[in-house]
Protein backbone atom coordinates (compact mmCIF):
# COMPACT_ATOMS: atom_id res chain seq x y z
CA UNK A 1 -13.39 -10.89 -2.85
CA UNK A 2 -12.43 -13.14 -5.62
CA UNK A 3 -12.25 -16.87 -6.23
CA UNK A 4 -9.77 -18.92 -8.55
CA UNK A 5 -10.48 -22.89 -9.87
CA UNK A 6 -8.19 -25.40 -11.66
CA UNK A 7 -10.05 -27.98 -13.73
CA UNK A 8 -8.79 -30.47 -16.34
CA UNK A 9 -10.71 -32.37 -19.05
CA UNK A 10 -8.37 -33.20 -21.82
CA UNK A 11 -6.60 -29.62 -21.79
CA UNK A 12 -5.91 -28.35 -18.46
CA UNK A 13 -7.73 -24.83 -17.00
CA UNK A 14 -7.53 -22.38 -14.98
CA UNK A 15 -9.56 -18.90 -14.28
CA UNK A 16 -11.17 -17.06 -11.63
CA UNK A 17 -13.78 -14.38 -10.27
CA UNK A 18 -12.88 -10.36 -9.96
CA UNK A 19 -15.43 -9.38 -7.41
CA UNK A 20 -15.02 -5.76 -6.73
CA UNK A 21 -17.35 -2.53 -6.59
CA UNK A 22 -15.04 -0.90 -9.28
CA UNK A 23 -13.10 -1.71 -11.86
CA UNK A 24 -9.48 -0.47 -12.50
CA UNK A 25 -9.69 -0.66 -16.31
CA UNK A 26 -8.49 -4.44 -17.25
CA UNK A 27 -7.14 -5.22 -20.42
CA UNK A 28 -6.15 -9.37 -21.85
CA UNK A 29 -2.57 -8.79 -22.02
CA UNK A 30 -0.18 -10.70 -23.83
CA UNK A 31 3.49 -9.93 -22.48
CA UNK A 32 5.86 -11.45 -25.62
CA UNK A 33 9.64 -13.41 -25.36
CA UNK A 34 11.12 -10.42 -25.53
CA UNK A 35 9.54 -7.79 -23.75
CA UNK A 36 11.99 -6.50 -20.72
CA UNK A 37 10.51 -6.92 -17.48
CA UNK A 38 12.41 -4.13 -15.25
CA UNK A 39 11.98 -5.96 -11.58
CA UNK A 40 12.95 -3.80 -9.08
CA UNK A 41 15.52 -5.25 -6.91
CA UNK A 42 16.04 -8.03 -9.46
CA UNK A 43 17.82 -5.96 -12.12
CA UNK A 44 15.89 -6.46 -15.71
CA UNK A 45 15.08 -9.68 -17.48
CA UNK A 46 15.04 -9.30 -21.95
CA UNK A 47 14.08 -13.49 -22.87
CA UNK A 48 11.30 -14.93 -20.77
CA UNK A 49 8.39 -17.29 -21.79
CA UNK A 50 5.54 -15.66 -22.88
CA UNK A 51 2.50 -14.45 -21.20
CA UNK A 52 -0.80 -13.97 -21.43
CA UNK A 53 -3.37 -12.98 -18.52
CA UNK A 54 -5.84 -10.06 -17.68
CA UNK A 55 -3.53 -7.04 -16.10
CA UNK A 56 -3.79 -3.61 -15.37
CA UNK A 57 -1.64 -1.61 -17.55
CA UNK A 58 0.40 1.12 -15.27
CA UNK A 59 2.97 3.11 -18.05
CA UNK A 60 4.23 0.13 -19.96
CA UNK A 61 4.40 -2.32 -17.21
CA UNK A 62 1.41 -5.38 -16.92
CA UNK A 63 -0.17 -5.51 -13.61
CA UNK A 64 -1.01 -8.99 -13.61
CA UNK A 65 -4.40 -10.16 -11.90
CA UNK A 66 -4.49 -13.53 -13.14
CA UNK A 67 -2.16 -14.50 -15.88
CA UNK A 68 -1.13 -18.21 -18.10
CA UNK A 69 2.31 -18.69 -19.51
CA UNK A 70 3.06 -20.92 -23.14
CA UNK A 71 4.75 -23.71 -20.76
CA UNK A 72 0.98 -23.98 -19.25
CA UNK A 73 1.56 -22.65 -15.76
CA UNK A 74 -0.95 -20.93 -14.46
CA UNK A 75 -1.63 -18.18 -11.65
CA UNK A 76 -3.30 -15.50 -9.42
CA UNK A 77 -3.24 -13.40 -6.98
CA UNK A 78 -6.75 -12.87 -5.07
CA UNK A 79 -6.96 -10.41 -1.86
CA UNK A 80 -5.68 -11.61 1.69
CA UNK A 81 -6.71 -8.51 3.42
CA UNK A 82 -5.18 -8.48 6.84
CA UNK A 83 -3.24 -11.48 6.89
CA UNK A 84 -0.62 -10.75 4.02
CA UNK A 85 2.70 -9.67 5.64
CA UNK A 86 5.50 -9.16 3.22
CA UNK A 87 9.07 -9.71 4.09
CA UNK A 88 11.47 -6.52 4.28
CA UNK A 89 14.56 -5.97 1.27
CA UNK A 90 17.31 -7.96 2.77
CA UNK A 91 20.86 -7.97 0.73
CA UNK A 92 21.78 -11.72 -0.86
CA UNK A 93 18.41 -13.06 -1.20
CA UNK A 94 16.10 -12.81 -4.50
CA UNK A 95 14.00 -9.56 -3.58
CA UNK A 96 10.59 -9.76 -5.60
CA UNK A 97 7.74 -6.93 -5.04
CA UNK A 98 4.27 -8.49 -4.45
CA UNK A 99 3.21 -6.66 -7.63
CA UNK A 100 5.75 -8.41 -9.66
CA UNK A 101 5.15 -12.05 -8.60
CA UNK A 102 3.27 -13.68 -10.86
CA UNK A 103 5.51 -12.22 -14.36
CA UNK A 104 8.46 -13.45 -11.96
CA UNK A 105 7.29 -17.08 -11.61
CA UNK A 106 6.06 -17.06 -15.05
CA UNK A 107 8.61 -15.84 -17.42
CA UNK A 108 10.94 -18.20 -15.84
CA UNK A 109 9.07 -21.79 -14.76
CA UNK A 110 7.86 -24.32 -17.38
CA UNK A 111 6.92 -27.17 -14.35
CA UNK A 112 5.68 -27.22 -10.72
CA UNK A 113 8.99 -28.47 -9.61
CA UNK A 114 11.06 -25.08 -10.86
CA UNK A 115 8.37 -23.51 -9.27
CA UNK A 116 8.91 -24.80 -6.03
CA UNK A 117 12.67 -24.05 -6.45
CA UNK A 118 11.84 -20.67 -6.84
CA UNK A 119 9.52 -20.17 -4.06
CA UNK A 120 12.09 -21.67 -2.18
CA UNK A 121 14.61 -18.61 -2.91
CA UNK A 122 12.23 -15.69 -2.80
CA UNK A 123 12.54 -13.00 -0.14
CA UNK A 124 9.15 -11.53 -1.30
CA UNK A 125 8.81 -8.04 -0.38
CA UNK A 126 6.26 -5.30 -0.18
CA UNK A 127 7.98 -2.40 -1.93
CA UNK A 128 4.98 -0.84 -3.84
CA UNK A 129 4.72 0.06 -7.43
CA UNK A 130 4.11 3.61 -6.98
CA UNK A 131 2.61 5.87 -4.67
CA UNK A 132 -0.83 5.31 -5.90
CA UNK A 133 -0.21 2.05 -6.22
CA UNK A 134 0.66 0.24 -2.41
CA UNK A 135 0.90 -3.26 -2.13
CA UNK A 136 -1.67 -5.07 -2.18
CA UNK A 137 -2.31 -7.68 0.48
CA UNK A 138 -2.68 -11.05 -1.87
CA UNK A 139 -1.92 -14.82 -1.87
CA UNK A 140 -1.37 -17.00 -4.76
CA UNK A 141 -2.49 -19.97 -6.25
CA UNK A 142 -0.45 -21.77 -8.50
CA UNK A 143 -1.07 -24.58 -10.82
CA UNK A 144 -0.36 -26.92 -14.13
CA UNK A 145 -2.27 -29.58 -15.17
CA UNK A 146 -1.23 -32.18 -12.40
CA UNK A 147 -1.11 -30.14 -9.22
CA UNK A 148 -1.60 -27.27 -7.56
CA UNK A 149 -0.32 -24.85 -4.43
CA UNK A 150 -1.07 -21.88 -2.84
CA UNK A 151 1.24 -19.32 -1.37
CA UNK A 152 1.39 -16.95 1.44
CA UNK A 153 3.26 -14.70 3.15
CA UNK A 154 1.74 -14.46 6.79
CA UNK A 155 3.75 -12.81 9.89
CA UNK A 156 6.28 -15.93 10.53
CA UNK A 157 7.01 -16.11 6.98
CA UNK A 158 6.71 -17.86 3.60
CA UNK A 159 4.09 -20.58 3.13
CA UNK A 160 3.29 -22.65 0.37
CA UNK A 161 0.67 -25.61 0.78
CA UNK A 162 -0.27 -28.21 -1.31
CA UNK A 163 -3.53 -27.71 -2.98
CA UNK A 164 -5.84 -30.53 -3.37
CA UNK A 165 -9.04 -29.29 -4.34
CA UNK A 166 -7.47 -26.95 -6.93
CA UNK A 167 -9.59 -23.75 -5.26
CA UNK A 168 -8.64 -20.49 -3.91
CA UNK A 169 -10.55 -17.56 -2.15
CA UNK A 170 -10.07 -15.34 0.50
CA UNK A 171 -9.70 -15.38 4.58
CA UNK A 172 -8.99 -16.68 6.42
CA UNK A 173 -5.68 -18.81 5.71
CA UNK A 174 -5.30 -21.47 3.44
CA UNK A 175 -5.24 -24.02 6.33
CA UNK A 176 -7.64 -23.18 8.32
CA UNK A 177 -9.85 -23.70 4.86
CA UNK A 178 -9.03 -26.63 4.31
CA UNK A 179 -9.68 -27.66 7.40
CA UNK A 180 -13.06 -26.12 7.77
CA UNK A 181 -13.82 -29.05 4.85
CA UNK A 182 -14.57 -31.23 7.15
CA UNK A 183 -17.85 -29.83 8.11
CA UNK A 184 -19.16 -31.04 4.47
CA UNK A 185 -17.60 -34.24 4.59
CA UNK A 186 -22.11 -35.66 3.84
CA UNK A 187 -22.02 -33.93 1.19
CA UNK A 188 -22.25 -36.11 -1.82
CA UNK A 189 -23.93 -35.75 -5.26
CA UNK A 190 -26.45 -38.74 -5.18
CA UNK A 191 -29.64 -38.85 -2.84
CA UNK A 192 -29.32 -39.46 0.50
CA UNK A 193 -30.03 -42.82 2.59
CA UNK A 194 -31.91 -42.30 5.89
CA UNK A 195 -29.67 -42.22 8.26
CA UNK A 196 -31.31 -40.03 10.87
CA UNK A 197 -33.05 -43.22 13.11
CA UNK A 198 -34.16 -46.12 11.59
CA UNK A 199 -37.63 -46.02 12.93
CA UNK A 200 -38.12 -42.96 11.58
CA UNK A 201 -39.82 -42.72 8.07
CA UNK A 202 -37.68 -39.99 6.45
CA UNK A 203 -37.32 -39.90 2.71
CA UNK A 204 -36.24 -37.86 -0.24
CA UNK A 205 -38.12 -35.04 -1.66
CA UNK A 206 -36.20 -33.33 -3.93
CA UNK A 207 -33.52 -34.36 -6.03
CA UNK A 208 -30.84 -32.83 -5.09
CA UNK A 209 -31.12 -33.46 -1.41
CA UNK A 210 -26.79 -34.98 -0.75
CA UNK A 211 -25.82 -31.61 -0.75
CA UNK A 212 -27.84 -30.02 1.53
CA UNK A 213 -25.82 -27.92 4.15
CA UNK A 214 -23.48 -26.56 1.31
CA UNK A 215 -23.36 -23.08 1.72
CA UNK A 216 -24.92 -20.41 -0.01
CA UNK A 217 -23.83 -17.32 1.03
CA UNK A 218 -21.10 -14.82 -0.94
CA UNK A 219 -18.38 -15.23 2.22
CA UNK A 220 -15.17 -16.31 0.97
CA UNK A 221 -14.83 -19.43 3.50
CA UNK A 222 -18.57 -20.28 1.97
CA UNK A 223 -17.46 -19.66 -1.43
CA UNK A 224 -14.47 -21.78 -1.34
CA UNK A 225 -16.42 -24.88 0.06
CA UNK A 226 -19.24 -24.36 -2.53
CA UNK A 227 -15.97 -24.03 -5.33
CA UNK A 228 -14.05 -26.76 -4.16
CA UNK A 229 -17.68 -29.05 -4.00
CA UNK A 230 -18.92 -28.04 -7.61
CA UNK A 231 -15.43 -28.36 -9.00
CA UNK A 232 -14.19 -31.76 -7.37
CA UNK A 233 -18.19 -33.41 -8.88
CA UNK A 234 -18.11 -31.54 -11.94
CA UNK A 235 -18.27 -34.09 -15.23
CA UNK A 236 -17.30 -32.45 -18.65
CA UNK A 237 -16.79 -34.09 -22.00
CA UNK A 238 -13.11 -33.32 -23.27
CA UNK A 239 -14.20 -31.13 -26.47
CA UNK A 240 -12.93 -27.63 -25.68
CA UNK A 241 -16.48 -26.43 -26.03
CA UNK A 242 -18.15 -28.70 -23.43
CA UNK A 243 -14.72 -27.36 -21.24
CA UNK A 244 -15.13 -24.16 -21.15
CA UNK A 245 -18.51 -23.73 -20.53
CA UNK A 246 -18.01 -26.48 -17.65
CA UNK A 247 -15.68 -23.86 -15.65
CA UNK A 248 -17.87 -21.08 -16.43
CA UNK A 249 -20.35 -22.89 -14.38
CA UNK A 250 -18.29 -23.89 -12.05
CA UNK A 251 -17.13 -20.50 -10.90
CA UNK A 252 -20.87 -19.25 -12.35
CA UNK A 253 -21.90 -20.84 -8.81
CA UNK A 254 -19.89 -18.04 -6.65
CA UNK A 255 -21.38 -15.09 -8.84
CA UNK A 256 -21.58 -11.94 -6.67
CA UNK A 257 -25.17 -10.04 -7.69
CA UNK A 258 -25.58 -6.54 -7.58
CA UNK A 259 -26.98 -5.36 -4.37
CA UNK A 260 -25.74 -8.78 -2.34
CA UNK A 261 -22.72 -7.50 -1.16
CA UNK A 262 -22.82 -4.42 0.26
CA UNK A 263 -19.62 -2.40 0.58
CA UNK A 264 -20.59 1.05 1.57
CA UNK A 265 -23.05 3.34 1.17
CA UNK A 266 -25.06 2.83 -2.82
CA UNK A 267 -22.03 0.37 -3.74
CA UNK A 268 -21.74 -3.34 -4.48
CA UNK A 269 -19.33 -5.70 -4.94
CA UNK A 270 -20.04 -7.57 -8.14
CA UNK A 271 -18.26 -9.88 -10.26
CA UNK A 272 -16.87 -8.02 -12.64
CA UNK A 273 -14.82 -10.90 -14.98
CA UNK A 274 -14.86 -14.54 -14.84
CA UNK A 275 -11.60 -16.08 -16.37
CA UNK A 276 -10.92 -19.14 -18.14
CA UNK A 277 -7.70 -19.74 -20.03
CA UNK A 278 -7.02 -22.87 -21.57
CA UNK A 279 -3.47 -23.00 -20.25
CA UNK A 280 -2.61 -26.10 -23.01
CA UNK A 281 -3.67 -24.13 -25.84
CA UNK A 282 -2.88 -20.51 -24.45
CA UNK A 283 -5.98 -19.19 -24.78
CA UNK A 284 -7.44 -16.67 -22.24
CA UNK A 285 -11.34 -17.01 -22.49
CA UNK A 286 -13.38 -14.38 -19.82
CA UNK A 287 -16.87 -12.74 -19.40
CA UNK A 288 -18.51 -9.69 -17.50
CA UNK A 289 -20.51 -8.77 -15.47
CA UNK A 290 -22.91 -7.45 -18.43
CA UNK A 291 -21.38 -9.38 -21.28
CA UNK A 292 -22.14 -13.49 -21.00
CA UNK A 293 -21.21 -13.87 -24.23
CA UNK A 294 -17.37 -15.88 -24.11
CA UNK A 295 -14.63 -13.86 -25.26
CA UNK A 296 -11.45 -15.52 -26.45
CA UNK A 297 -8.08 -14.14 -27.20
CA UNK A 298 -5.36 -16.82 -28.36
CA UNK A 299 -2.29 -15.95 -27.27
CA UNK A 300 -0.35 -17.87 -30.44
CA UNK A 301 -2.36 -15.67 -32.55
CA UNK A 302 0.56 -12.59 -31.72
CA UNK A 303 3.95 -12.44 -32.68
CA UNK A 304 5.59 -14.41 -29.14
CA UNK A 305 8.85 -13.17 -30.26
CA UNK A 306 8.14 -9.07 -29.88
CA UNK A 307 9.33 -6.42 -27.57
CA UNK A 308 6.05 -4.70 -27.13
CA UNK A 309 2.71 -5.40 -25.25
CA UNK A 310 -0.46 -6.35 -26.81
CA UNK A 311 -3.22 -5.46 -24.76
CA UNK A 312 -7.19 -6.33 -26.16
CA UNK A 313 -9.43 -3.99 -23.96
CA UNK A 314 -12.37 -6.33 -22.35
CA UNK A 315 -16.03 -6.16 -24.50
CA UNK A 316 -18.04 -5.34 -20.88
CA UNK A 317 -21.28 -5.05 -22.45
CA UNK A 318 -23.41 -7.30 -24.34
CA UNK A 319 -26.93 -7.16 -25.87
CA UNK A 320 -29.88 -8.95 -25.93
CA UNK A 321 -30.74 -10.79 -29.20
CA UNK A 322 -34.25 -11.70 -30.15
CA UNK A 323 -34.98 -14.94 -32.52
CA UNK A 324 -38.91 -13.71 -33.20
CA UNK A 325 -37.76 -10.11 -35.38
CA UNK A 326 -37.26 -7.58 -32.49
CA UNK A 327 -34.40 -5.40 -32.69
């Protein structure tokens, strides 16, 4: 259960939530120009743009969760348990493995528009990594700093929507969450008027009180309103400061607790990274679950023009500091 945002002050961003009981050992990666991407039915690629996003590691090859490239495209890949149906290899068309996706679109689109071109060329296909590794059932979201879409491949096929509020979670469908909008269409950030009967004395007693009915609860149809809510009302200044900490709130709102979210027996799903990468500046920003304190790692800090990975393992625990002489 995951959630992904969009949001744009003067640089553009984009992040999301990794809710899940365990983690499988995520590392920042930055994928360099010249690092050869072997795709599996798409023969090998040596000159791409570069990339940086939070991946797991498998041999030499990034497992992209959530990933940026230098052109400022943006996107990831959040579970679509039991509505993800992947196409079958079929001879002529461009064959691309679910797991190789998002380093597909990436190394090769620097705008929304070659994007779409793409998508519109794909036969994407469930062939697995490796035995331990099947495919995972997934849609995308997919964004720059003017627009964004999400994609999915259902039973009938390949869909990509247009994505207005910039938000992605889980089930059901992309359309059928967009549509479930409608039930907040009250909400509003200022106070209320009475609008229950006029003859009835009703007033405010909280501040607060225009988004009542917004839902609180960790499902992923709930957690995409409350998203899509926080992030379309959310005011920032444009320093990169006042930015970032902005979209750490705003996904900061679908936190998963420990001991919410039961998933069997003694475990939880929690969230165990929030992402935020400046996708202007290629910079991939994240926390944990036990570390609050915001981690950077600038992609144009690394040699872009390598052959060779650079992975920065994630700092998962912080401390607590004391100001009055406690250590």
């Amino acid at each position: 259960m995951c959630t992904a945002a969009t949001y744009r002050t003067k640089d553009f961003y984009f992040g999301r939530t990794l809710d899940y009981e365990f983690s499988y050992g995520e590392e920042i990666v930055i994928t360099p120009r010249n690092y050869e991407f072997h795709f599996r039915h798409m023969g090998q690629a040596e000159e791409h743009y570069a990339i940086i996003g939070m991946a797991h590691v498998a041999g030499d090859y990034p497992l992209y969760y959530d990933a940026i490239n230098e052109k400022g495209i943006g996107m990831a890949g959040l579970n679509f348990v039991g509505n993800a149906v992947y196409a079958e290899v079929t001879e002529g068309k461009e064959n691309v493995a679910s797991f190789e996706f998002i380093p597909w679109v990436l190394r090769q689109c620097a705008t929304m528009d070659e994007v779409r071109a793409l998508l519109a060329k794909i036969n994407l296909v469930g062939t697995p990594f490796a035995e331990q590794f099947p495919a995972s059932q997934l849609h995308w979201i997919i964004a720059d700093e003017n627009e964004a879409i999400t994609v999915e491949s259902v039973a009938d096929g390949l869909h990509v929507y247009e994505n207005p509020v910039g938000v992605l979670t889980n089930n059901p469908p992309f359309a059928q969450q967009m549509f479930m909008l409608n039930n907040y269409i009250g909400l509003s950030p200022k106070q209320p008027e009475n609008s229950f009967a006029k003859d009835v004395p009703l007033n405010t007693y909280s501040r607060g009180m225009g988004a009542l009915g917004l839902p609180g609860d960790l499902s992923s149809a709930s957690r995409f309103a409350r998203v899509a809510f926080t992030r379309m009302n959310a005011v920032s200044g444009d320093s990169e400061a006042e930015s970032v900490s902005q979209f750490f709130h705003i996904l900061g709102s679908v936190d998963q607790q420990r001991g919410c979210c039961e998933v069997a027996e003694g475990k939880y799903e929690i969230t165990i990274y929030t992402s935020c990468c400046n996708a202007t500046r290629g910079i991939y920003y994240y926390t944990t679950y036990d570390n609050h304190r915001i981690m950077g790692v600038d992609m144009h800090a690394e040699d872009l023009d390598g052959t060779t990975l650079t992975c920065y393992p994630m700092i998962a625990e912080g401390q607590v500091s004391w100001q009055n002489g406690q250590n």
